[in-house]
PDB file of N, CA and C in Angstrom:
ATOM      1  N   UNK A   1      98.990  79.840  89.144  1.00  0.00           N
ATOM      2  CA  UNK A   1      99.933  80.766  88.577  1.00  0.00           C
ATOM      3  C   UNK A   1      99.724  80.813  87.069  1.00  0.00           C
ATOM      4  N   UNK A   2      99.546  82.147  86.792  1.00  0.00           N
ATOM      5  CA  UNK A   2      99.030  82.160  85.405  1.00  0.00           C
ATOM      6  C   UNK A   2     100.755  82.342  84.238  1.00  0.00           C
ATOM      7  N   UNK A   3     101.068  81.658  83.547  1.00  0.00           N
ATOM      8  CA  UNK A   3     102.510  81.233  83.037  1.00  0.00           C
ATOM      9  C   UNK A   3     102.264  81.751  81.871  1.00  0.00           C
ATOM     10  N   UNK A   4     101.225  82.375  81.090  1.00  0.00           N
ATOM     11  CA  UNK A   4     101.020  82.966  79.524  1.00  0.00           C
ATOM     12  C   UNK A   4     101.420  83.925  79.173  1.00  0.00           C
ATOM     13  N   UNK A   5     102.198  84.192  78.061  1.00  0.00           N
ATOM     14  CA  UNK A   5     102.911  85.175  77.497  1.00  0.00           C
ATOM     15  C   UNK A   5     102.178  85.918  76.683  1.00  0.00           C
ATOM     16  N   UNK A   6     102.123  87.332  76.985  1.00  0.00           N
ATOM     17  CA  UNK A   6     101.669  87.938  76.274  1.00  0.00           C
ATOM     18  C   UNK A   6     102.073  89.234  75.656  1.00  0.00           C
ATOM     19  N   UNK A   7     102.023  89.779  74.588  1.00  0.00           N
ATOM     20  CA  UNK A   7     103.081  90.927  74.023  1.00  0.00           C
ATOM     21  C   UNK A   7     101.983  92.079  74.165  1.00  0.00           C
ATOM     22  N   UNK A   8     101.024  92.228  74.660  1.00  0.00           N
ATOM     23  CA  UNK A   8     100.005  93.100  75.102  1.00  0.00           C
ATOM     24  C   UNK A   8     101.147  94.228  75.735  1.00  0.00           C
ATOM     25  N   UNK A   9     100.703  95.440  75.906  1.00  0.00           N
ATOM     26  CA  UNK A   9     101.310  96.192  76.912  1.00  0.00           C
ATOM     27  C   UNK A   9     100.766  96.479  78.144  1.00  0.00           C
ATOM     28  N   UNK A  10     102.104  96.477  79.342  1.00  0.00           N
ATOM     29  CA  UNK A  10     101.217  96.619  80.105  1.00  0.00           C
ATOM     30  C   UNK A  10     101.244  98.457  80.863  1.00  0.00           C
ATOM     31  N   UNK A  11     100.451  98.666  81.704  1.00  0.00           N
ATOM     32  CA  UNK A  11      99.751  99.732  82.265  1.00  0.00           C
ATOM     33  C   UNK A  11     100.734  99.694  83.580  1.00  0.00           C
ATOM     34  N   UNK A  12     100.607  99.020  84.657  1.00  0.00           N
ATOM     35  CA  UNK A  12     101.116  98.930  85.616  1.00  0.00           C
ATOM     36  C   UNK A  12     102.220  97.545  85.891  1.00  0.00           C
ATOM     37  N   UNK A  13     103.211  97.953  86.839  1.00  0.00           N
ATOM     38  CA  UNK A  13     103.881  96.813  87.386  1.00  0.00           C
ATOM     39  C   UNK A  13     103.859  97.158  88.709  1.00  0.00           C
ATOM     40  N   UNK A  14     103.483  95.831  89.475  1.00  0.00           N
ATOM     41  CA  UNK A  14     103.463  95.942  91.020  1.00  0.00           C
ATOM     42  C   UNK A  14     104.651  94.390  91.311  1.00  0.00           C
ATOM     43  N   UNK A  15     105.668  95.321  92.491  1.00  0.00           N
ATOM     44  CA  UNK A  15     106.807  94.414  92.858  1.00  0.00           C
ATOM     45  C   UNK A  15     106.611  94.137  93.964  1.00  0.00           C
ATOM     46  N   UNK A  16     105.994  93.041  94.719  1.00  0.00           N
ATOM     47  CA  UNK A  16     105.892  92.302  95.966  1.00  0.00           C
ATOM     48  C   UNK A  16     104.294  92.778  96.436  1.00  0.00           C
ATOM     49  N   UNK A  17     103.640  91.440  96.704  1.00  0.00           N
ATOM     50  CA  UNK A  17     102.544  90.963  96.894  1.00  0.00           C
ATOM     51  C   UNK A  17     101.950  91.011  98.300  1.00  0.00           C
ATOM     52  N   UNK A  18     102.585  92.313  99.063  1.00  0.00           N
ATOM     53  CA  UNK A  18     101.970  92.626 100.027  1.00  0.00           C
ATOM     54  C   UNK A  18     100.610  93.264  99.610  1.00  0.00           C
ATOM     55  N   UNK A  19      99.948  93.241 100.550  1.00  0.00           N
ATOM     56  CA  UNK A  19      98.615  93.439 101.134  1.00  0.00           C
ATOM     57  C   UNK A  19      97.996  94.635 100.380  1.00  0.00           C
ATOM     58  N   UNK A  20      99.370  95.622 100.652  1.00  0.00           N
ATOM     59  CA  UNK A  20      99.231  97.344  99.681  1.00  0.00           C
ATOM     60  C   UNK A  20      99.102  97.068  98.011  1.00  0.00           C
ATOM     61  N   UNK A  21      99.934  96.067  97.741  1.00  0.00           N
ATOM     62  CA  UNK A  21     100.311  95.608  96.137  1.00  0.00           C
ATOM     63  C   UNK A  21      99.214  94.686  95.348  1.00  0.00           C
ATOM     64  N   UNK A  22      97.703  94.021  96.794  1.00  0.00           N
ATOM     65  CA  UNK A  22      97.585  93.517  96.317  1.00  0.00           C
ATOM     66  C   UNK A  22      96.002  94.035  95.715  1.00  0.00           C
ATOM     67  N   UNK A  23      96.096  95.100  96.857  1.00  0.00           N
ATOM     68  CA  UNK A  23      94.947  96.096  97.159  1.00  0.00           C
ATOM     69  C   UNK A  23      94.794  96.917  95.598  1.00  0.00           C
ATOM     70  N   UNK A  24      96.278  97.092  95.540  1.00  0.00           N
ATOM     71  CA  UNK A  24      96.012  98.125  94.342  1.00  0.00           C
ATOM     72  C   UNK A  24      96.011  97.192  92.770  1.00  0.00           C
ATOM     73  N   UNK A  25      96.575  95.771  92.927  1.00  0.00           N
ATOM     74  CA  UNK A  25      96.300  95.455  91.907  1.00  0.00           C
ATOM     75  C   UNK A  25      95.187  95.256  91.617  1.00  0.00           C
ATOM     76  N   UNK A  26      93.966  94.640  92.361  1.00  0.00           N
ATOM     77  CA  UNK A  26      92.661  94.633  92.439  1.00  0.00           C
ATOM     78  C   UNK A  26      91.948  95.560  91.861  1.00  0.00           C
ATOM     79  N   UNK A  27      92.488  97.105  92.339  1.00  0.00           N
ATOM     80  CA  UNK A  27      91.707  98.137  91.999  1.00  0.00           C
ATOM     81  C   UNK A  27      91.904  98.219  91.033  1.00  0.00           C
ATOM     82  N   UNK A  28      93.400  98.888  90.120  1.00  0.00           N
ATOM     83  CA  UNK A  28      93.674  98.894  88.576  1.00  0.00           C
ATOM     84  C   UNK A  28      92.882  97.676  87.672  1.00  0.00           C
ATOM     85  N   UNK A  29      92.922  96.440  87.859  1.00  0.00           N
ATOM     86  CA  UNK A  29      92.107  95.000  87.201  1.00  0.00           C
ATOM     87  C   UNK A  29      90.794  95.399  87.149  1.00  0.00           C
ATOM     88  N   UNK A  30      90.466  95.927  88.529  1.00  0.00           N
ATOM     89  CA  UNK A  30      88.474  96.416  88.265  1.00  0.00           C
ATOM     90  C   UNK A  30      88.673  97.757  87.342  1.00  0.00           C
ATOM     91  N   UNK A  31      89.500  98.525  87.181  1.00  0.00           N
ATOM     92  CA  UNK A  31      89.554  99.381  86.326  1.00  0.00           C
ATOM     93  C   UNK A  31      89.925  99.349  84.632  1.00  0.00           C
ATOM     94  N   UNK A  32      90.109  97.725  84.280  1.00  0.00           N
ATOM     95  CA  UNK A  32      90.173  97.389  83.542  1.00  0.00           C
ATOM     96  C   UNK A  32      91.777  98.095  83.111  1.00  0.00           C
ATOM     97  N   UNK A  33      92.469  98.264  83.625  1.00  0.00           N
ATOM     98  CA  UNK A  33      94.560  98.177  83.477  1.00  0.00           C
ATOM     99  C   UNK A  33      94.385  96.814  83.782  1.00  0.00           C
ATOM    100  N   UNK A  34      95.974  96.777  82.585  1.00  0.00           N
ATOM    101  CA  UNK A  34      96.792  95.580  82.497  1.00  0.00           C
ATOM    102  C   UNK A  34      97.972  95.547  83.553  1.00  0.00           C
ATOM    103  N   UNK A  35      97.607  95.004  84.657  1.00  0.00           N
ATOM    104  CA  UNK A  35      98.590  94.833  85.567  1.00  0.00           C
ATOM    105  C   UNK A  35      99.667  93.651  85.724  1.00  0.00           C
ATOM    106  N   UNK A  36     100.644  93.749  86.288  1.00  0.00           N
ATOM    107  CA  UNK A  36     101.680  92.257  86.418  1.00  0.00           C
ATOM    108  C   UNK A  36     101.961  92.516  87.996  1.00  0.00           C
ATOM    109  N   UNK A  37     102.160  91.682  88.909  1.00  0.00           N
ATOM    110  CA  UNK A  37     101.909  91.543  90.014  1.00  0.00           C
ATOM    111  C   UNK A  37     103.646  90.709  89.950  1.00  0.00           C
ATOM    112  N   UNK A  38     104.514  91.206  90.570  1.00  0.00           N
ATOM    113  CA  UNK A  38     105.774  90.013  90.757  1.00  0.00           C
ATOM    114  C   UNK A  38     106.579  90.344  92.559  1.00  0.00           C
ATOM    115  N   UNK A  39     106.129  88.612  92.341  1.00  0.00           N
ATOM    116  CA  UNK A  39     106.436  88.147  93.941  1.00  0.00           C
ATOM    117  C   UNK A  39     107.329  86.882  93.650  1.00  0.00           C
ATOM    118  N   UNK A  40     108.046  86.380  95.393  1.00  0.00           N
ATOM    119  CA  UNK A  40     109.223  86.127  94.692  1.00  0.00           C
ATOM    120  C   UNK A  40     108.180  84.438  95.295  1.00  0.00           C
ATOM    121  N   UNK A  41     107.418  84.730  96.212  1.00  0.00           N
ATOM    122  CA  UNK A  41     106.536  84.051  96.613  1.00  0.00           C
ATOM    123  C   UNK A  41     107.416  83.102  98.533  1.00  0.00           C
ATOM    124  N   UNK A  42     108.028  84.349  98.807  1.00  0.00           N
ATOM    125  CA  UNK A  42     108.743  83.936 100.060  1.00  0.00           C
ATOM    126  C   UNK A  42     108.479  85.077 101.311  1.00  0.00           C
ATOM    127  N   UNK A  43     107.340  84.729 101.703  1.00  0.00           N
ATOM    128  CA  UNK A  43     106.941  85.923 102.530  1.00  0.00           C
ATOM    129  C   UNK A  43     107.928  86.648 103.710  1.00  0.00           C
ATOM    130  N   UNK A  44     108.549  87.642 103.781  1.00  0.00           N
ATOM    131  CA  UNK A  44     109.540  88.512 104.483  1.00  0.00           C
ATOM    132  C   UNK A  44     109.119  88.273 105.696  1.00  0.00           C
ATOM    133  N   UNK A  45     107.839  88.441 106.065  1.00  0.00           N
ATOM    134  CA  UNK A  45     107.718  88.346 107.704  1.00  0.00           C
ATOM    135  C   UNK A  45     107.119  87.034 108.076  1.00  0.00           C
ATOM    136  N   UNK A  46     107.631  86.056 107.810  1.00  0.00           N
ATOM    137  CA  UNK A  46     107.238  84.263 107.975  1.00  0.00           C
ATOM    138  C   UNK A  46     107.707  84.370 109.560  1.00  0.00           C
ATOM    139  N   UNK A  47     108.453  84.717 109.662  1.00  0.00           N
ATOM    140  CA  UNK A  47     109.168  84.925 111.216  1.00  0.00           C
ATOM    141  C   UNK A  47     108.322  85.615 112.351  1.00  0.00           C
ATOM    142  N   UNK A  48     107.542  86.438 111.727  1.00  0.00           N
ATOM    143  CA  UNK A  48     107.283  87.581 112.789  1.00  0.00           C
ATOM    144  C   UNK A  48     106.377  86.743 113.003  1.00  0.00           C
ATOM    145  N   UNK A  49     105.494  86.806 114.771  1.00  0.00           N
ATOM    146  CA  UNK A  49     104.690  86.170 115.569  1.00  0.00           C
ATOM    147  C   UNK A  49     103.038  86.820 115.155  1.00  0.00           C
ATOM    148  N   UNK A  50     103.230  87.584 114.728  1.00  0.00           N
ATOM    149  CA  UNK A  50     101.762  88.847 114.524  1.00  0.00           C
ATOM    150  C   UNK A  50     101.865  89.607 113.322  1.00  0.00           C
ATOM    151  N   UNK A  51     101.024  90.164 112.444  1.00  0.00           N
ATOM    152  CA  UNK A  51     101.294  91.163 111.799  1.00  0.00           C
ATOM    153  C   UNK A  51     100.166  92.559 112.625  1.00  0.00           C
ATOM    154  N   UNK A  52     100.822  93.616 112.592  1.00  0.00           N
ATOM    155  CA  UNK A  52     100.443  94.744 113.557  1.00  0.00           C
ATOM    156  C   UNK A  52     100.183  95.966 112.408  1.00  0.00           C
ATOM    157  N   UNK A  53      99.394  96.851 112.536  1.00  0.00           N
ATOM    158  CA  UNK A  53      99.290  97.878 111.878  1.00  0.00           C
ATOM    159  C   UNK A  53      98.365  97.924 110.482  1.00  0.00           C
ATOM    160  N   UNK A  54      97.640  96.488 110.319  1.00  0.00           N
ATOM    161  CA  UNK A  54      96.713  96.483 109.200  1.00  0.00           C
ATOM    162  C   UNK A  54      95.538  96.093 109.910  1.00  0.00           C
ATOM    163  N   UNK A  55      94.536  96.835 109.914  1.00  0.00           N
ATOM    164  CA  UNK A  55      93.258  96.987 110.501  1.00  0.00           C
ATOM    165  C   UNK A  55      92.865  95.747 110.199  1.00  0.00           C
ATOM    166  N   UNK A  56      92.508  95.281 109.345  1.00  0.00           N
ATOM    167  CA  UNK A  56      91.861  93.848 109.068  1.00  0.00           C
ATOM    168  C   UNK A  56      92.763  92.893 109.430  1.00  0.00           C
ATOM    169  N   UNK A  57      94.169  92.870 110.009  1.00  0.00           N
ATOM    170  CA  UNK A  57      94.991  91.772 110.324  1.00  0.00           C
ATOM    171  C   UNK A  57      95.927  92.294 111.618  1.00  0.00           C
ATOM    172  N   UNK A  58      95.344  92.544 112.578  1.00  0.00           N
ATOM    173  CA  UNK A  58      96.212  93.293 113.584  1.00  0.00           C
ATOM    174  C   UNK A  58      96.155  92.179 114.767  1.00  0.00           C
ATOM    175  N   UNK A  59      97.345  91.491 114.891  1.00  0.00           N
ATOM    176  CA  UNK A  59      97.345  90.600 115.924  1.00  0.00           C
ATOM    177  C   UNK A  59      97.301  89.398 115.092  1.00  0.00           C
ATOM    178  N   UNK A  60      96.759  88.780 114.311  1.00  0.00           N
ATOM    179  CA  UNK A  60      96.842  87.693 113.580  1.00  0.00           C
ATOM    180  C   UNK A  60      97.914  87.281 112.862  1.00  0.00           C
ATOM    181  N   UNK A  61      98.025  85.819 112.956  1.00  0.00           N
ATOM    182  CA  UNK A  61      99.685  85.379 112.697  1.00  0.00           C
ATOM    183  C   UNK A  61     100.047  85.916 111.170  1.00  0.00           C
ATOM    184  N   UNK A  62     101.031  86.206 110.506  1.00  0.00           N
ATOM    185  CA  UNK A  62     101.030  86.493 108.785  1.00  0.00           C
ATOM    186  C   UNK A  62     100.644  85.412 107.949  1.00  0.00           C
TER     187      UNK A  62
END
């Protein structure tokens, strides 16, 4: 966990570290944007048996 303060501005804010949030922070970072990524770090579907509907994770536990 990167904890450094910085008064830089930023470009983007992404709120929760799903899969979609994490996809796009990736992309903006290779695009050289200043992104902030905030998760609360308590995954919502810890419960669910499968995650369904993401091609690369369909059937596999979360």
């Amino acid at each position: 966990m990167n904890t450094q303060i910085s008064t830089d501005p930023l470009d983007v804010i992404i709120v929760g570290a799903v899969p979609t949030g994490l996809s796009a922070a990736l992309l903006l970072g290779r695009s050289h944007k200043q992104v902030l990524v905030i998760d609360s770090g308590k995954p919502r579907n810890a419960v669910s048996h499968a995650a369904n509907g993401f091609f690369f994770r369909d059937g596999i536990a979360p």
